[in-house]
Protein backbone atom coordinates (compact mmCIF):
# COMPACT_ATOMS: atom_id res chain seq x y z
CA UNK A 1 105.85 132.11 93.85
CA UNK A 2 105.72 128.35 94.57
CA UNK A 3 105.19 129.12 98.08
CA UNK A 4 102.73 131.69 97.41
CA UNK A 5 100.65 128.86 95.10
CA UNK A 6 101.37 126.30 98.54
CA UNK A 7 99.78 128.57 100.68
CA UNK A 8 96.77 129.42 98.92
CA UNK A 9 96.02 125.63 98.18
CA UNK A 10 96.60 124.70 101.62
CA UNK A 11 94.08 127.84 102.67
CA UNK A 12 92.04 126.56 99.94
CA UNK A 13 91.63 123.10 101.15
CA UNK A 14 90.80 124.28 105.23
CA UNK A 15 88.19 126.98 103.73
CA UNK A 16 85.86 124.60 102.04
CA UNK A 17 86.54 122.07 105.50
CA UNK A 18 85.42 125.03 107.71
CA UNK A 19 82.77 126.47 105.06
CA UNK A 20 81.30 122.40 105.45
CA UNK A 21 81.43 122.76 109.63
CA UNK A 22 79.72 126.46 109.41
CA UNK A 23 76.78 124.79 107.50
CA UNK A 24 76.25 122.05 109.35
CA UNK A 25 77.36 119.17 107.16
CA UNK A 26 76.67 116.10 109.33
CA UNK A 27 79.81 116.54 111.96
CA UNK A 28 82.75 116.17 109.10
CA UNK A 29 84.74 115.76 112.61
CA UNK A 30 82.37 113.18 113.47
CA UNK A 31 82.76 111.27 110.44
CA UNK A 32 86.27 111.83 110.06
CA UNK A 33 86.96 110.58 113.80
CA UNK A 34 84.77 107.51 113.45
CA UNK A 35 87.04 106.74 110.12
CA UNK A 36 90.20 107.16 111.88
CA UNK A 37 88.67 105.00 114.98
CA UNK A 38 87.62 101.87 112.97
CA UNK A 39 91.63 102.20 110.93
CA UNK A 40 93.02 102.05 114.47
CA UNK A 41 90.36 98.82 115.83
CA UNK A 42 89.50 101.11 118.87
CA UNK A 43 85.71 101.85 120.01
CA UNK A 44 84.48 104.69 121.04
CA UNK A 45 85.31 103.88 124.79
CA UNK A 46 88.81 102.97 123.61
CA UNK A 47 89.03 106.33 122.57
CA UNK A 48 87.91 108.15 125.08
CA UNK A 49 89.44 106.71 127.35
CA UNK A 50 92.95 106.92 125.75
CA UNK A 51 92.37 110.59 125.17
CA UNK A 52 91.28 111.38 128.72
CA UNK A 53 87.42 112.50 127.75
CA UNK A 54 84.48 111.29 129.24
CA UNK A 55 82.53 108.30 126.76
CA UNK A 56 79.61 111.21 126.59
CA UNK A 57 81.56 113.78 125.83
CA UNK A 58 83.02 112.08 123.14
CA UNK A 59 79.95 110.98 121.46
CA UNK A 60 78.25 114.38 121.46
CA UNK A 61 81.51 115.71 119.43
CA UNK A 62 81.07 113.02 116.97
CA UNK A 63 77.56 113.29 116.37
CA UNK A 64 78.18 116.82 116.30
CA UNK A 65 76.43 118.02 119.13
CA UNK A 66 79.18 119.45 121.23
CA UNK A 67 82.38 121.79 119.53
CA UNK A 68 85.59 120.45 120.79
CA UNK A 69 88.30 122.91 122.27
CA UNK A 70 91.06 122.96 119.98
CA UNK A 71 93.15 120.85 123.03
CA UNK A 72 90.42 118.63 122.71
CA UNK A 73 91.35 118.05 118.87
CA UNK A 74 94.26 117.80 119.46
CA UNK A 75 94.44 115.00 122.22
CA UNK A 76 91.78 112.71 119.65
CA UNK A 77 94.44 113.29 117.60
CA UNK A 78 97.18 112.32 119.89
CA UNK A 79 95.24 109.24 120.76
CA UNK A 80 95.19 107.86 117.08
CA UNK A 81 98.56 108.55 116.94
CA UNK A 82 97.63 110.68 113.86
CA UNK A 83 100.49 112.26 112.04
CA UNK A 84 101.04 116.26 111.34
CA UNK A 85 99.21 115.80 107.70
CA UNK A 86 96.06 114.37 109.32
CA UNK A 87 96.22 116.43 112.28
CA UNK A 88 95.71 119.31 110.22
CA UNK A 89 92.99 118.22 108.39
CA UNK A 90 91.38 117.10 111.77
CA UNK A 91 91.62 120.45 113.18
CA UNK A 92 90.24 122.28 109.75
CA UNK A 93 87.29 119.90 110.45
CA UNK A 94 86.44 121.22 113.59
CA UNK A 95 86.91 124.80 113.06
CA UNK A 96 89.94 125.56 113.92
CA UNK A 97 93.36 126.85 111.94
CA UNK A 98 95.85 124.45 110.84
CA UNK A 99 98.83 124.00 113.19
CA UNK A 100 101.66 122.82 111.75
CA UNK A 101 103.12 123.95 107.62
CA UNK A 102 102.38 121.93 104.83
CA UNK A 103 104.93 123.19 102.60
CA UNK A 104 106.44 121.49 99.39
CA UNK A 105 110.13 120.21 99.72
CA UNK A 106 111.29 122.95 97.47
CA UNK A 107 109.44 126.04 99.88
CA UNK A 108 111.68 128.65 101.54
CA UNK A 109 110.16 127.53 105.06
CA UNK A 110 111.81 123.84 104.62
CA UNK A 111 115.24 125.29 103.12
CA UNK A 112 117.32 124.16 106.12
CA UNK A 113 115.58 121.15 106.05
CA UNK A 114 117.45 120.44 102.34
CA UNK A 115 120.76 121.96 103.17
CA UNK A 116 120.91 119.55 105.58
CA UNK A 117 119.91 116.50 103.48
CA UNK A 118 122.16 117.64 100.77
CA UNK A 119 125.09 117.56 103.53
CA UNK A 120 124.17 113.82 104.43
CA UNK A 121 123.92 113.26 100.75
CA UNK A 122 127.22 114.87 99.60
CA UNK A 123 128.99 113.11 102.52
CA UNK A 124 127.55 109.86 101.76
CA UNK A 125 128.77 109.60 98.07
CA UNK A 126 129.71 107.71 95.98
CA UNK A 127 127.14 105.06 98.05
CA UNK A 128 123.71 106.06 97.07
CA UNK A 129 121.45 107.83 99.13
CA UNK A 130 118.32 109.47 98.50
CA UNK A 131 115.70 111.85 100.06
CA UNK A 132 112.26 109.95 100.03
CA UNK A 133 108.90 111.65 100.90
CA UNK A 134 106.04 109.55 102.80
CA UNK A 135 104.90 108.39 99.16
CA UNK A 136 108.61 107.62 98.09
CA UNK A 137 108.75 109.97 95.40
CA UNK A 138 112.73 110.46 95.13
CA UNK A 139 112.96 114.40 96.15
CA UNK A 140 116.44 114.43 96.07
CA UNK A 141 119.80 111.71 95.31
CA UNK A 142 123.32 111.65 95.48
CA UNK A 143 125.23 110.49 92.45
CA UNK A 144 125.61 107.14 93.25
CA UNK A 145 121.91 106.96 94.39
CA UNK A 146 120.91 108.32 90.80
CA UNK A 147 123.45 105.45 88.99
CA UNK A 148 121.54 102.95 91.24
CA UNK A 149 118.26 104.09 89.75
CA UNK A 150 119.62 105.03 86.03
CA UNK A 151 117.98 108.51 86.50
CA UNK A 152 119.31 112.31 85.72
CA UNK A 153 118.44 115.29 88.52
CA UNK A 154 115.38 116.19 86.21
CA UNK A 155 113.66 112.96 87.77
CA UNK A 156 114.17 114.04 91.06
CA UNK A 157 110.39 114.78 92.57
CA UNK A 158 108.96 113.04 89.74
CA UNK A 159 110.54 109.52 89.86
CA UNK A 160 108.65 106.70 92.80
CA UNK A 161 111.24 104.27 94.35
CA UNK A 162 108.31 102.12 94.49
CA UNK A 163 107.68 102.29 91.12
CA UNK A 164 111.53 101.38 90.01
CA UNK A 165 111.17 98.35 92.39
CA UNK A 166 108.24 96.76 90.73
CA UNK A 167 107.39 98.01 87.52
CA UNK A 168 109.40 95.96 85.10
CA UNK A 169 112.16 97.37 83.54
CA UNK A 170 115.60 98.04 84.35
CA UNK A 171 116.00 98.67 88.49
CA UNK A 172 113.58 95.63 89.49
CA UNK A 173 115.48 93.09 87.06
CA UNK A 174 118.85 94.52 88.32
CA UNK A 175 117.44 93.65 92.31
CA UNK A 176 119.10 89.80 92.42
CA UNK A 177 116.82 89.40 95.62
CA UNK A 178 113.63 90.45 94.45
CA UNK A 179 111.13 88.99 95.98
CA UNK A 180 112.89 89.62 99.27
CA UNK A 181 113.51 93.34 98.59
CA UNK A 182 110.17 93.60 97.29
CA UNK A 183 108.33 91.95 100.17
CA UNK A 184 110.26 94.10 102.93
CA UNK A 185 109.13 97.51 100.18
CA UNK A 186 105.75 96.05 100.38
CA UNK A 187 105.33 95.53 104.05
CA UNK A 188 106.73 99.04 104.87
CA UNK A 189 104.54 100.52 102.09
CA UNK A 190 101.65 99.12 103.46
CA UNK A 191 102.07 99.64 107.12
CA UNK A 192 102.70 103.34 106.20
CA UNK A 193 99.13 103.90 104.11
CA UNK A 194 97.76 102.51 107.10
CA UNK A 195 99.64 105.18 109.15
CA UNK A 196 98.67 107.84 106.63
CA UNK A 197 95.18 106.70 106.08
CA UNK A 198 93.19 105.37 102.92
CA UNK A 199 92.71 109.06 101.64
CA UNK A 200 96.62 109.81 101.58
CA UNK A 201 99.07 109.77 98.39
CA UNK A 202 100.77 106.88 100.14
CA UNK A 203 97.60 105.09 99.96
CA UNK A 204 97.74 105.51 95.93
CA UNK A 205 101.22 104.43 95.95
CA UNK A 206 100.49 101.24 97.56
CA UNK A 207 97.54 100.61 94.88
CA UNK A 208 99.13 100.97 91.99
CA UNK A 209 102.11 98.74 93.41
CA UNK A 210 99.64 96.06 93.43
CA UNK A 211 98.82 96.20 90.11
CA UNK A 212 102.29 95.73 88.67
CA UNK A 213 103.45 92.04 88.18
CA UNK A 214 103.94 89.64 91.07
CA UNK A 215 103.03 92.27 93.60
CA UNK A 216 100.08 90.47 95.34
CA UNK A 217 101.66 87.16 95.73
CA UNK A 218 104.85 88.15 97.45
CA UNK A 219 104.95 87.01 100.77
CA UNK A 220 104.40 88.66 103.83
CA UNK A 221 107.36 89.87 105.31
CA UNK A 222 110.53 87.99 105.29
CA UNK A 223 111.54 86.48 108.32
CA UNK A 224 113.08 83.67 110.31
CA UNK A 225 115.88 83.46 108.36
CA UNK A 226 118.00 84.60 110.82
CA UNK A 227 119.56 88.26 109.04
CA UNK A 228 120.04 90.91 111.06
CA UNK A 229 118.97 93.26 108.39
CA UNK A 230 116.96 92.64 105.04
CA UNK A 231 119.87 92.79 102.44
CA UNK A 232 119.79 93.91 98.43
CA UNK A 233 122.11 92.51 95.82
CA UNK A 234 122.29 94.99 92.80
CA UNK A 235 123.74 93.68 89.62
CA UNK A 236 124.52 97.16 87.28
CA UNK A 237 126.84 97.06 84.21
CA UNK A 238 127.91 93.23 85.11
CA UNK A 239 129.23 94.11 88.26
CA UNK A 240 127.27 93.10 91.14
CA UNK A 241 127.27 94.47 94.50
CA UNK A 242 125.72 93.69 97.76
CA UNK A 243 124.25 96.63 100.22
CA UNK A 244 122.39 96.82 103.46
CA UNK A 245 120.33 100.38 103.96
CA UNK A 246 119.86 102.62 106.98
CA UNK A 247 116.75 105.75 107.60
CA UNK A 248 117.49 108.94 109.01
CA UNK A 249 114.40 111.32 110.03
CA UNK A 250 114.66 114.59 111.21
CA UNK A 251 113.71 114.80 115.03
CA UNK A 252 111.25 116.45 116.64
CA UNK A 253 109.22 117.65 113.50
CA UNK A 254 106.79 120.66 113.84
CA UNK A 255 105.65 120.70 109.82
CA UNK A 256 104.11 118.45 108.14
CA UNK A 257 106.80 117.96 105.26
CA UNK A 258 109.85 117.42 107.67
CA UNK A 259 107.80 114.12 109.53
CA UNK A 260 107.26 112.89 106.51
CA UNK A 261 111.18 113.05 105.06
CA UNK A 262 112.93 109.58 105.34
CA UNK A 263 116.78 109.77 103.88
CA UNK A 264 117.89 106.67 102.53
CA UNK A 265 121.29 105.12 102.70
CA UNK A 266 122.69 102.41 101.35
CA UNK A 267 126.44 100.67 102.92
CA UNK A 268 128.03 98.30 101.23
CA UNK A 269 128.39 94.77 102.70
């Protein structure tokens, strides 16, 4: 059922983009490629000439005067190094069919995706790890990762490691290094809305980080210190503990979901 509901939102959503492009709404593409174009700092030359199209060519598709191939999407898309997510919506823009899923964490079509995340997790325990989407909602922890965060399985999709780090309460006054952790959280945060675009859930994320306490004055990110790696002491129950944290991705994604999947682990130090 829940992929049934995925499905029809996601055909939803690229209906009402292609019903907009089959009236003749001012080039959505158009606008939508001049957004992306002014995020990445390149002009339209830039562009063109990064994507292998002619300056021309490349204003008549964003004023809306010429219909791109769907290779043609694809290689704007290429050139501002947009990822799956945006692709999609870039392509539903210009008329065409999305090309790669956009199903939740919990569909049938990503189910090898979490066996295998449950394997890392399992083999990582009793050190926390946890299964992060772009946003950093927790999707799925070990044990020790849910001890770290004070959180039961029914959090799990619900719960924002964001949120834990700098809404007061009991994870962000357990973090000895705060401001360091934070600032690292907050660099990464915003460099990925800036992947994702100002539109994008990670984009929220990062705004209502910067409403909690201390947020906006951290500074940038640490450096010159001379770590190797940004480190996090954790004081739970009295006991204090020191950690250093490692990312796996899953390579060579072809959906949406499994770019966006970061598993986090954390190794004692």
């Amino acid at each position: 059922m829940r992929d049934a509901d995925d499905r029809d939102a996601m055909g939803a959503r690229h209906a009402t983009a292609r019903r907009k492009v089959a009236t003749g709404a001012v080039s959505e593409l158009g606008a939508l490629l001049k957004e992306w174009r002014a995020l990445r700092g390149k002009s339209q030359l830039t562009l063109a000439l990064d994507a292998e199209v002619s300056p021309r060519h490349l204003a008549f598709i964003e004023s809306g005067r010429t219909a791109p191939s769907l290779d043609m999407v694809l290689r704007l898309a290429d050139a501002l190094l947009l990822g799956l997510r945006e692709r999609n919506v870039l392509l539903v823009a210009a008329g065409y069919a999305p090309q790669f899923g956009e199903g939740a964490w919990d569909s049938e079509e990503l189910k090898e995706l979490r066996q295998a995340a449950t394997m890392i997790l399992a083999a990582h325990d009793p050190h926390p790890a946890l299964v992060l989407n772009a946003a950093s909602t927790v999707l799925d922890a070990n044990v020790g990762a849910l001890t770290l965060m004070g959180e039961g399985r029914e959090a799990l999709g619900r719960v924002n490691l964001m949120d834990l780090v700098f809404a007061p309460g009991r994870v962000r006054s357990a973090i000895g290094n705060w401001q360091e952790v934070a600032g690292f959280l907050l660099y990464r945060l915003r460099e990925n809305a800036r992947l994702r675009g100002p539109h994008s859930e990670v984009a929220r994320v990062l705004a209502r980080v910067l409403t909690f306490p201390d947020a906006r004055n951290l500074p940038p990110m640490p450096g010159g210190s001379g770590a190797v790696l940004v480190p996090l002491t954790f004081t739970l129950n009295g006991v204090t503990s020191h950690w250093f944290t490692t990312v796996t991705t899953f390579g060579a994604p072809l959906h949406a979901m499994a770019e966006e999947i970061t598993i986090e682990q954390f190794h004692p130090r």
